[in-house]
C-alpha atoms as a PDB file:
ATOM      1  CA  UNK A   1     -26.412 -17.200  -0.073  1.00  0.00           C
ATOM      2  CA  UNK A   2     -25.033 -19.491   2.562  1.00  0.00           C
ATOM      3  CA  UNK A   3     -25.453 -19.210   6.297  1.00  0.00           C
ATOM      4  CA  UNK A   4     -23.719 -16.494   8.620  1.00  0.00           C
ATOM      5  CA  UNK A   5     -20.658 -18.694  10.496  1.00  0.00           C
ATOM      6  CA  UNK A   6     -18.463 -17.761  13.124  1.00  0.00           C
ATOM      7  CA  UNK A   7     -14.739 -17.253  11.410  1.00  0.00           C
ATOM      8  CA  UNK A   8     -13.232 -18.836  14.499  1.00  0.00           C
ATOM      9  CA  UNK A   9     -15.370 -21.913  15.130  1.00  0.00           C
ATOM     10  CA  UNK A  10     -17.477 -22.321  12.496  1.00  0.00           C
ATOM     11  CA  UNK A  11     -20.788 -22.346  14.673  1.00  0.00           C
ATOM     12  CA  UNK A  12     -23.631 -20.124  12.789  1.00  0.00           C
ATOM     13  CA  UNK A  13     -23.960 -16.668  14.288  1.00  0.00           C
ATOM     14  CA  UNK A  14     -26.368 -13.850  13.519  1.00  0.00           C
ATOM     15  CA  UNK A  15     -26.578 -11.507  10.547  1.00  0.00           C
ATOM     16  CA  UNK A  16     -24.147  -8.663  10.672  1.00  0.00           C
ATOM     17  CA  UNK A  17     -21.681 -10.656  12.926  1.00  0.00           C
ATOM     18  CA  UNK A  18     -18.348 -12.424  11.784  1.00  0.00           C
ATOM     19  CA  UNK A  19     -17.509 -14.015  15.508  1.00  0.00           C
ATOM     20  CA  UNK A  20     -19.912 -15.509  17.635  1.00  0.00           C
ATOM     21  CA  UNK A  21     -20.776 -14.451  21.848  1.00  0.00           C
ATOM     22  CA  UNK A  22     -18.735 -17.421  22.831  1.00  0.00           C
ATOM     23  CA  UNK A  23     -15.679 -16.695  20.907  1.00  0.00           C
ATOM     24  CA  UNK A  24     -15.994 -13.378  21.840  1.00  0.00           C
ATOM     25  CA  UNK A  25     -16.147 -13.656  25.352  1.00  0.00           C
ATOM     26  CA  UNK A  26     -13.240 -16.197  24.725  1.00  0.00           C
ATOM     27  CA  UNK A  27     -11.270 -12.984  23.201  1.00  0.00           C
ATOM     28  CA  UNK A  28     -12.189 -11.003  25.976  1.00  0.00           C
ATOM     29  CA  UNK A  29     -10.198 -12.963  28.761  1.00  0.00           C
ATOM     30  CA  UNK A  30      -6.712 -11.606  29.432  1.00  0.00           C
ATOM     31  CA  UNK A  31      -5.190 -14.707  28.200  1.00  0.00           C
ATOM     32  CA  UNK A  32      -7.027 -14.886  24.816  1.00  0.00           C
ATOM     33  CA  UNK A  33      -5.380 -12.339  21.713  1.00  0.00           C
ATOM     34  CA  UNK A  34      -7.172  -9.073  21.509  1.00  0.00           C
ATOM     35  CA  UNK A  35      -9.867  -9.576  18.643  1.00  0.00           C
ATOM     36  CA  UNK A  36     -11.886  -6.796  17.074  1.00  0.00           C
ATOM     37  CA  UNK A  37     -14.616  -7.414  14.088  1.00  0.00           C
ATOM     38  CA  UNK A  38     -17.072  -5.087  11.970  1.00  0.00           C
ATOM     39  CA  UNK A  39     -18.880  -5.059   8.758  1.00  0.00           C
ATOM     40  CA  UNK A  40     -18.780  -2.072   6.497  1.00  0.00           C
ATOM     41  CA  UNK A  41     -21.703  -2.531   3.933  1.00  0.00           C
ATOM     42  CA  UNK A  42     -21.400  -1.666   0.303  1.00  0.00           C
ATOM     43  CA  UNK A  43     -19.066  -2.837  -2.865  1.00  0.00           C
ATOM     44  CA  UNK A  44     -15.527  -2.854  -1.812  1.00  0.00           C
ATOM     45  CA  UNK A  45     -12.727  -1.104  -3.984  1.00  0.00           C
ATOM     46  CA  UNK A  46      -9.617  -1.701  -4.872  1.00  0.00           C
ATOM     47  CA  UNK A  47      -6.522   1.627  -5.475  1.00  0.00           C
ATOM     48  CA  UNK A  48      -5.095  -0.078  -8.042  1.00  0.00           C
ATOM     49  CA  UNK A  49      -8.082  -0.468 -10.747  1.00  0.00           C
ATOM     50  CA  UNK A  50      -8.570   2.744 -12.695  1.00  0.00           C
ATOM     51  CA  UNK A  51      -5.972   5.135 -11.296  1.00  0.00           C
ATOM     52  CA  UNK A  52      -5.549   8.192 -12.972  1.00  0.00           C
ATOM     53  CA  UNK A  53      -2.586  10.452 -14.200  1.00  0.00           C
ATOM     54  CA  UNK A  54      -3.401  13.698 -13.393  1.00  0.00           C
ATOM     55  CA  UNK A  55      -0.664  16.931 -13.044  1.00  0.00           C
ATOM     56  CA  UNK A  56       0.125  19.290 -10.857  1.00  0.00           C
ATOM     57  CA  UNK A  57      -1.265  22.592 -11.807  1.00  0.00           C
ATOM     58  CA  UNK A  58       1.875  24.439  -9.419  1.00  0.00           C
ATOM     59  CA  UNK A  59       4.843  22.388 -10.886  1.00  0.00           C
ATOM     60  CA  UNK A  60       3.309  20.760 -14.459  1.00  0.00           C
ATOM     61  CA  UNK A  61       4.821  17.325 -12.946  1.00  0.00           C
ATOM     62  CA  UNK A  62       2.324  14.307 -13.340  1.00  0.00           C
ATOM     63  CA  UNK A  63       1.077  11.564 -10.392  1.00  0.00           C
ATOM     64  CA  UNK A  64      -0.892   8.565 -10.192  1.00  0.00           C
ATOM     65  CA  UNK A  65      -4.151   9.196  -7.714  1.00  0.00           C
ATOM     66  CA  UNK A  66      -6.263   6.301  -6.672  1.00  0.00           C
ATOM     67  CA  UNK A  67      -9.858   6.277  -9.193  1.00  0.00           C
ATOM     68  CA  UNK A  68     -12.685   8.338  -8.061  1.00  0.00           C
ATOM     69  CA  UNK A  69     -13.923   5.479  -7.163  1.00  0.00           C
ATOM     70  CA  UNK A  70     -11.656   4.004  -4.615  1.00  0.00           C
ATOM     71  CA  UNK A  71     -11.726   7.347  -2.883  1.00  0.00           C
ATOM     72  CA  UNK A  72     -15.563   7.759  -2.373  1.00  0.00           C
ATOM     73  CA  UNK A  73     -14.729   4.078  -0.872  1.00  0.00           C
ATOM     74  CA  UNK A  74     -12.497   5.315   1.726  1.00  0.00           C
ATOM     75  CA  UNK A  75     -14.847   8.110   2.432  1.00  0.00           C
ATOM     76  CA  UNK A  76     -18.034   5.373   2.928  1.00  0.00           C
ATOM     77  CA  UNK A  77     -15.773   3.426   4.892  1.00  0.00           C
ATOM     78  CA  UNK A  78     -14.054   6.065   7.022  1.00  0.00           C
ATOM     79  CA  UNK A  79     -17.691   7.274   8.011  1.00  0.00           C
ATOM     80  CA  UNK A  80     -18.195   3.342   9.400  1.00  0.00           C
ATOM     81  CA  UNK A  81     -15.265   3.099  11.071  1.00  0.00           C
ATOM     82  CA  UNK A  82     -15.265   5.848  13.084  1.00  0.00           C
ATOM     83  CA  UNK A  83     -18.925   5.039  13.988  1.00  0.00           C
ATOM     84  CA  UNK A  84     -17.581   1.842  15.185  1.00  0.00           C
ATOM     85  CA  UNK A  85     -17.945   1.433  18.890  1.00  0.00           C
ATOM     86  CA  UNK A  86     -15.849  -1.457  19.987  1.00  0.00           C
ATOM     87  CA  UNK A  87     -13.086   0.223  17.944  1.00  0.00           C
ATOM     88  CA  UNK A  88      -9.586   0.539  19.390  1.00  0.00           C
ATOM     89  CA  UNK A  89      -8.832   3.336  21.767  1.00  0.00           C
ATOM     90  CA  UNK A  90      -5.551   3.818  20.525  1.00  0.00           C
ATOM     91  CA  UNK A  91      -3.550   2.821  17.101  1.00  0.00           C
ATOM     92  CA  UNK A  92      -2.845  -1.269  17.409  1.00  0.00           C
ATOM     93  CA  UNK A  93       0.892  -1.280  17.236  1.00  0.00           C
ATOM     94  CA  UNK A  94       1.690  -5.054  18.084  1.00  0.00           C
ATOM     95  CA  UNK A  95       0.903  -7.655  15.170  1.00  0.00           C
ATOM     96  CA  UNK A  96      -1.865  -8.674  14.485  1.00  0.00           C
ATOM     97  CA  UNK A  97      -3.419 -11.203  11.518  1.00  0.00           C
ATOM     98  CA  UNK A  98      -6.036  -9.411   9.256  1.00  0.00           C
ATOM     99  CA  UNK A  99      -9.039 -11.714   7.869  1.00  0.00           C
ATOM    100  CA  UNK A 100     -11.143  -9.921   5.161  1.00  0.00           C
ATOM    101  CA  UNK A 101     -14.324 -11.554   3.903  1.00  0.00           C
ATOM    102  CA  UNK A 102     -15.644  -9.581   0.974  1.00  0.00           C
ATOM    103  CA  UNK A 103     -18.767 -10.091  -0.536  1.00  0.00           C
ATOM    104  CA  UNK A 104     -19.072  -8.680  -3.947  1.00  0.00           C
ATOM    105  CA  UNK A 105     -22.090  -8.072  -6.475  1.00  0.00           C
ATOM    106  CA  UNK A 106     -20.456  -9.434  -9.299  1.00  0.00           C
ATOM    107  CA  UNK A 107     -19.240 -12.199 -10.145  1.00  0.00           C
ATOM    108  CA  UNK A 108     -16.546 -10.879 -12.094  1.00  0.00           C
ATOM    109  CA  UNK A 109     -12.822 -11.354 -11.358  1.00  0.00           C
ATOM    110  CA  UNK A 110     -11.471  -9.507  -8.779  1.00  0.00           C
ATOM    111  CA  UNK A 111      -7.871  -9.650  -7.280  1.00  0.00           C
ATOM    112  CA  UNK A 112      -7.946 -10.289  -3.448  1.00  0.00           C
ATOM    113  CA  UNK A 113      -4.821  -8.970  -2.837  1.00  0.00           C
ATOM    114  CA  UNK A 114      -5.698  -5.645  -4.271  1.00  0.00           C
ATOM    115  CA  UNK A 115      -8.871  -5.864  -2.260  1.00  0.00           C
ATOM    116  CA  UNK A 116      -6.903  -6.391   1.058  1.00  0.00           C
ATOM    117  CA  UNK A 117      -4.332  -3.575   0.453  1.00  0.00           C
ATOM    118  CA  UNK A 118      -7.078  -1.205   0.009  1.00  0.00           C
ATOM    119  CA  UNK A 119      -8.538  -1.831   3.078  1.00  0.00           C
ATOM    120  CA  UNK A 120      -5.252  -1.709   5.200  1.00  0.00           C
ATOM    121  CA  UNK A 121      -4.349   1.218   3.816  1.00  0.00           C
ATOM    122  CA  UNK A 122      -7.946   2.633   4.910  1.00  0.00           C
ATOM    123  CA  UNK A 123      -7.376   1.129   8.667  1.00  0.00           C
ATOM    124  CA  UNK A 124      -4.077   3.290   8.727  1.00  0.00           C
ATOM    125  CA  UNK A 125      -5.732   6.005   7.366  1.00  0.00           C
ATOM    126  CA  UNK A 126      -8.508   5.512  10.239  1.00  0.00           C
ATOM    127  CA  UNK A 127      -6.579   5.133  12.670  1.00  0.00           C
ATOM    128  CA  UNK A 128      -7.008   1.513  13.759  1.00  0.00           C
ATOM    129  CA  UNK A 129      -3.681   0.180  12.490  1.00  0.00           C
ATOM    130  CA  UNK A 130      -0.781   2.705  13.460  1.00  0.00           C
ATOM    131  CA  UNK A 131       1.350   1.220  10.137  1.00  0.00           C
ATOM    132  CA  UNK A 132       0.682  -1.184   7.558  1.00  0.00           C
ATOM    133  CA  UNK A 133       3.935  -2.804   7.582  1.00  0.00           C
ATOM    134  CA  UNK A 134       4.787  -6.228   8.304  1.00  0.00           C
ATOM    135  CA  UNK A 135       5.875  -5.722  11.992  1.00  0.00           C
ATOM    136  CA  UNK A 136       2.210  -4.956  12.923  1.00  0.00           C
ATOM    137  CA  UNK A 137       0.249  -7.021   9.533  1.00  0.00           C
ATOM    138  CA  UNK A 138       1.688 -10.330   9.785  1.00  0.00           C
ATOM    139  CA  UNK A 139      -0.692 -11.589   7.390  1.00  0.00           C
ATOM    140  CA  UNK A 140      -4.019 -12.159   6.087  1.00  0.00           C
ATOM    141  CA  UNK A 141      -4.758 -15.468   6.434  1.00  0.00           C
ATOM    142  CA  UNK A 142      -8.428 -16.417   5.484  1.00  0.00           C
ATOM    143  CA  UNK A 143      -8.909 -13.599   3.948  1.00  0.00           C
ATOM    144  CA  UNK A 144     -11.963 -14.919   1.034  1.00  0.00           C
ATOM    145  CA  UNK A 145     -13.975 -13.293  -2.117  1.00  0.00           C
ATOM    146  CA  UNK A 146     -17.824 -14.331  -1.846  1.00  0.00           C
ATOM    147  CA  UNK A 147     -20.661 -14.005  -3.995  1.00  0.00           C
ATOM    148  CA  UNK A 148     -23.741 -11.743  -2.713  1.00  0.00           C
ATOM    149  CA  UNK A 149     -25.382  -9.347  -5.458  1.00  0.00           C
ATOM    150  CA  UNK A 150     -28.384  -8.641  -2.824  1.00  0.00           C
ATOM    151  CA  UNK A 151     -25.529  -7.302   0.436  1.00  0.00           C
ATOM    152  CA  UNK A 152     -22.273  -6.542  -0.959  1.00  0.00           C
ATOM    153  CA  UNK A 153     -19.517  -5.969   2.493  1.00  0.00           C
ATOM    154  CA  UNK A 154     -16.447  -6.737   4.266  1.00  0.00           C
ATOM    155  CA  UNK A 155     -16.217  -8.072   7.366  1.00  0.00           C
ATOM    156  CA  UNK A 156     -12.983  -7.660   8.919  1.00  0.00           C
ATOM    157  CA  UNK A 157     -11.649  -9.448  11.688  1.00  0.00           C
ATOM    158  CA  UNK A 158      -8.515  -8.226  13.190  1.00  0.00           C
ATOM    159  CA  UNK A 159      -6.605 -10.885  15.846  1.00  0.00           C
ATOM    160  CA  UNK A 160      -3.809 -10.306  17.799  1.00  0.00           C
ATOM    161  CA  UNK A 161      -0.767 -12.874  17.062  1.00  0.00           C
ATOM    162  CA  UNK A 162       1.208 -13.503  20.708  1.00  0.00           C
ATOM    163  CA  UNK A 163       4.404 -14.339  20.541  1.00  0.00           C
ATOM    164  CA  UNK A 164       5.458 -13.013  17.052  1.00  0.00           C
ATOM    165  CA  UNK A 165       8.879 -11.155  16.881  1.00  0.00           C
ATOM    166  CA  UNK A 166       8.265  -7.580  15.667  1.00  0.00           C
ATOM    167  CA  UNK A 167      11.972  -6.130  14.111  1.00  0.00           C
ATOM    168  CA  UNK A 168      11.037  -2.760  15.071  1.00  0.00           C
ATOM    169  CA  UNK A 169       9.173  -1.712  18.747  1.00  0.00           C
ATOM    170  CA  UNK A 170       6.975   0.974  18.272  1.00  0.00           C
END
């Protein structure tokens, strides 16, 4: 497995951490973007893979629900995130970029896409992000898939972006 490195400089930073003290005293400072990072530990999953059909016992109408295991996910992650400490007191409503680093067990083929809509859809449902949409995601730039069978995770690092032109105020 390689090295730990800051994802804003590059410099090598302890185990567990995605940004390093100086970059995040930098992102402390008024006139830096707001910058928030955490690890949840554990195999990410994806809705899309394995949804099921199932119908509704009161109408006899069918729906797609996300696998079983997608939604013990969510749980998992849920419990992290609202353990998180440095977490945002309110919603973020402004737009902000969204990095994911996932480390997976497998080497198999995974879609990162898939990956990264799962996990906004888990920050909304958390309570970090206040949408999804693309007035407050603007992207997810950097967003990687990595190797690690011994400490599957993602580390997600969530950056303001100033001066980006939202089409709806919240």
């Amino acid at each position: 497995m390689s090295e730990n490195r800051c994802l804003i400089c590059g410099d090598l930073v302890p185990e567990g951490r995605m940004v390093c003290p100086r970059c995040e005293a930098k992102a402390l400072d008024d006139k830096q973007p707001r910058s928030y990072s955490f690890v949840i530990h554990g195999e990410p999953a994806t809705k899309k893979n394995s949804a099921q059909i199932v119908v509704n016992p009161n109408t006899g109408r069918p729906f797609i629900t996300p696998s079983k295991r997608y939604k013990q996910w969510a749980s998992y992650c849920r419990k992290y995130i609202l353990a998180w400490k440095n977490r945002p007191e309110s919603p973020i409503n402004y737009p902000v970029m969204l990095t994911y680093t996932f480390y997976m067990p497998t080497r198999r083929m995974v879609d990162d896409l898939n990956l990264s809509e799962a996990m906004d859809d888990i920050l909304t449902e958390c309570g970090i992000l206040r949408e999804d949409c693309r007035d407050i995601v603007v992207g997810h730039d950097g967003t990687r898939v990595y190797h690690d069978k011994e400490n599957p995770r993602v580390c997600i690092l969530i950056t303001e972006v100033p001066n980006y032109k939202q089409w709806k105020e919240w």
